[in-house]
C-alpha atoms as a PDB file:
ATOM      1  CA  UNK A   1      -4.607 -43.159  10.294  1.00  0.00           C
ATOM      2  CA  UNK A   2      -2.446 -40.940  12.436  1.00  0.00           C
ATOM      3  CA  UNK A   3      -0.022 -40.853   9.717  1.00  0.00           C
ATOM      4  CA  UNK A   4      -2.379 -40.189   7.434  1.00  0.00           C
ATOM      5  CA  UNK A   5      -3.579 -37.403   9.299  1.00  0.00           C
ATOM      6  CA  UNK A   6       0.332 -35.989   9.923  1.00  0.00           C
ATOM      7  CA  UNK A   7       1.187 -36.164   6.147  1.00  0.00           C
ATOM      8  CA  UNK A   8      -2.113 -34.113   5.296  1.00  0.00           C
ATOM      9  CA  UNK A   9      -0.866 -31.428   7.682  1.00  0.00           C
ATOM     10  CA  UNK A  10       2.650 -31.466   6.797  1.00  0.00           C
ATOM     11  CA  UNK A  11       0.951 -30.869   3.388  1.00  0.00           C
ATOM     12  CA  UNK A  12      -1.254 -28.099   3.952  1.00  0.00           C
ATOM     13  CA  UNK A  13       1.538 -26.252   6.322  1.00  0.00           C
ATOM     14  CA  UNK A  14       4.065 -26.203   3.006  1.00  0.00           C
ATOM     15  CA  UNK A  15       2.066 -25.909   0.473  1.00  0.00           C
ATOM     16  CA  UNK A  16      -0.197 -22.854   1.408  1.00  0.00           C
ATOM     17  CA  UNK A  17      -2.227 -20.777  -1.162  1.00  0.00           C
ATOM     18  CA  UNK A  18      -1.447 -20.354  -3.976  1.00  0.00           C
ATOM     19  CA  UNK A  19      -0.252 -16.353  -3.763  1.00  0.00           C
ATOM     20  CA  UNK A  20      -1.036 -15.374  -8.064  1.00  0.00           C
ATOM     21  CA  UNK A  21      -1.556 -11.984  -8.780  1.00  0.00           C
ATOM     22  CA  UNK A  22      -3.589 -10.459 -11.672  1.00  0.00           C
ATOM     23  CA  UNK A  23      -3.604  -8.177 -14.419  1.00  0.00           C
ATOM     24  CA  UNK A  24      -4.727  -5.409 -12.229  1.00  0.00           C
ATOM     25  CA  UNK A  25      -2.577  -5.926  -9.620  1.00  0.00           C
ATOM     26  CA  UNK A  26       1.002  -6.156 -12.150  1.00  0.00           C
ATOM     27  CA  UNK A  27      -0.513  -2.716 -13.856  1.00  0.00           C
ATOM     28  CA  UNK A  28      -0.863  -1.079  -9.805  1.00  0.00           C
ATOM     29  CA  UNK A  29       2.711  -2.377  -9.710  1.00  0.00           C
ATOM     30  CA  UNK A  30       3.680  -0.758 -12.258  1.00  0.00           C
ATOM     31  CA  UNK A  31       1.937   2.552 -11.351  1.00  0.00           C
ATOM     32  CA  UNK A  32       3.574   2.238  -8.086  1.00  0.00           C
ATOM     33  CA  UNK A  33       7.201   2.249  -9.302  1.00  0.00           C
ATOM     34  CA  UNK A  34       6.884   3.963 -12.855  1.00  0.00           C
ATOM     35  CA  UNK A  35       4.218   7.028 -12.069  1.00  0.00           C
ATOM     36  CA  UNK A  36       2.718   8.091 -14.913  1.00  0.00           C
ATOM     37  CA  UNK A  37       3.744   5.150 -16.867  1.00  0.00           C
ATOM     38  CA  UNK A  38       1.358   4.197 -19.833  1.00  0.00           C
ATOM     39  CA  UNK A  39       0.935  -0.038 -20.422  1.00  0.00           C
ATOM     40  CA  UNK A  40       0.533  -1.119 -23.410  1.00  0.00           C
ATOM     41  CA  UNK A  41       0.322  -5.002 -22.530  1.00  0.00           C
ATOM     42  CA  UNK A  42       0.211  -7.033 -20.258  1.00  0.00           C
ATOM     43  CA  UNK A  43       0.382 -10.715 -21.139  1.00  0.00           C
ATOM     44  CA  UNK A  44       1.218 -14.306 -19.435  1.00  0.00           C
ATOM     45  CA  UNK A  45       4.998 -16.151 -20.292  1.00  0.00           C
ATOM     46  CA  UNK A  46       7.551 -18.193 -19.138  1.00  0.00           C
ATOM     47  CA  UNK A  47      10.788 -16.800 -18.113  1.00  0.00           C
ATOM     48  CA  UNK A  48      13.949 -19.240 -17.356  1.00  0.00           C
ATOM     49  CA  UNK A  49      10.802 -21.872 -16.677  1.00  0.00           C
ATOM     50  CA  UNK A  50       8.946 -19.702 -13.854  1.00  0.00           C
ATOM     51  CA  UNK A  51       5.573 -18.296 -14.899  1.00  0.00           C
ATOM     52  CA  UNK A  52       5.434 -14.647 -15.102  1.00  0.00           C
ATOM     53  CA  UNK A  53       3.895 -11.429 -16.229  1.00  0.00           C
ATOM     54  CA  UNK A  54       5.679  -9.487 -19.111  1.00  0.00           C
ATOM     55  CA  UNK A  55       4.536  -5.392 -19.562  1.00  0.00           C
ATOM     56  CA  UNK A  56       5.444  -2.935 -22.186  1.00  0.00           C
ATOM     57  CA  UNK A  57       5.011   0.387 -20.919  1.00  0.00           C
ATOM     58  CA  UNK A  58       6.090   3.890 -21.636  1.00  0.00           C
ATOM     59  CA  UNK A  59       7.412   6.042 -19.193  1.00  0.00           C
ATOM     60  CA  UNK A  60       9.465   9.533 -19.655  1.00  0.00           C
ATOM     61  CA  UNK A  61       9.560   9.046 -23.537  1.00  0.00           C
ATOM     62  CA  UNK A  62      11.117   5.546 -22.956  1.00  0.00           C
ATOM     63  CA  UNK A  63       9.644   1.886 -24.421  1.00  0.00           C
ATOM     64  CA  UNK A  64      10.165  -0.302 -21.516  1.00  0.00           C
ATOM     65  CA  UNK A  65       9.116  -4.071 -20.560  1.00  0.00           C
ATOM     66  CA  UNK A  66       9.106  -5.558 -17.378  1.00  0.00           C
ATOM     67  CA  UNK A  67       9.031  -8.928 -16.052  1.00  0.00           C
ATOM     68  CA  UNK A  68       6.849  -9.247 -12.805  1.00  0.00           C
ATOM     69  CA  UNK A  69       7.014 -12.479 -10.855  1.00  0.00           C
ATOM     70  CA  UNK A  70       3.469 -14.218  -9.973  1.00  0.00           C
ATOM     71  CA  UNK A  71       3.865 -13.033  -6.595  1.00  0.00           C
ATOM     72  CA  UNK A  72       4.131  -9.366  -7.331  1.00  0.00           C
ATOM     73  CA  UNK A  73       8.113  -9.086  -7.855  1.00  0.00           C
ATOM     74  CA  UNK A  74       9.701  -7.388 -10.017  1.00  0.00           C
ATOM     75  CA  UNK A  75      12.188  -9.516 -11.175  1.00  0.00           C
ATOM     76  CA  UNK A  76      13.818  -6.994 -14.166  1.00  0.00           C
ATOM     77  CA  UNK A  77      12.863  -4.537 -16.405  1.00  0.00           C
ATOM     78  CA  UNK A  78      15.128  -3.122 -19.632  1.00  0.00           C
ATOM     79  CA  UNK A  79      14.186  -0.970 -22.412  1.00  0.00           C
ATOM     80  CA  UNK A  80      11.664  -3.053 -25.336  1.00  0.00           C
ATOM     81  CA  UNK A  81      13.352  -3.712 -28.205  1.00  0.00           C
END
């Protein structure tokens, strides 16, 4: 039982929540860095097998997509082809 009880903590201590951000949070991102910036979409992928937020925006006359992380990084963002 006491291992029992040690594995279930050892669990919980390295798992932790689950930290997912939404749609509104990746467009306040967005805001945050590009002001001014108008989104376009905002949809749900898989990039290099991690789960992540892809955004076409406009911002200063520019066509732009970024690739936001699931925990609110911005892992890269290029001009949208």
């Amino acid at each position: 039982m006491i291992r029992f009880r040690c594995a279930f903590i050892v669990l919980i201590l390295f798992a932790g929540p689950a930290l997912a951000i939404g749609k509104s949070e990746v467009r306040d991102i967005i805001l945050q860095n590009y002001p001014g910036a108008e989104i376009t979409e905002i949809d749900r992928e898989i990039y290099r097998g991690q789960k992540i937020f892809e955004v076409d925006f406009r911002h200063d006359g520019e066509k732009l997509e970024a690739i936001i992380s699931l925990d609110g990084e911005i892992i890269k963002v290029g001009i949208d082809d």
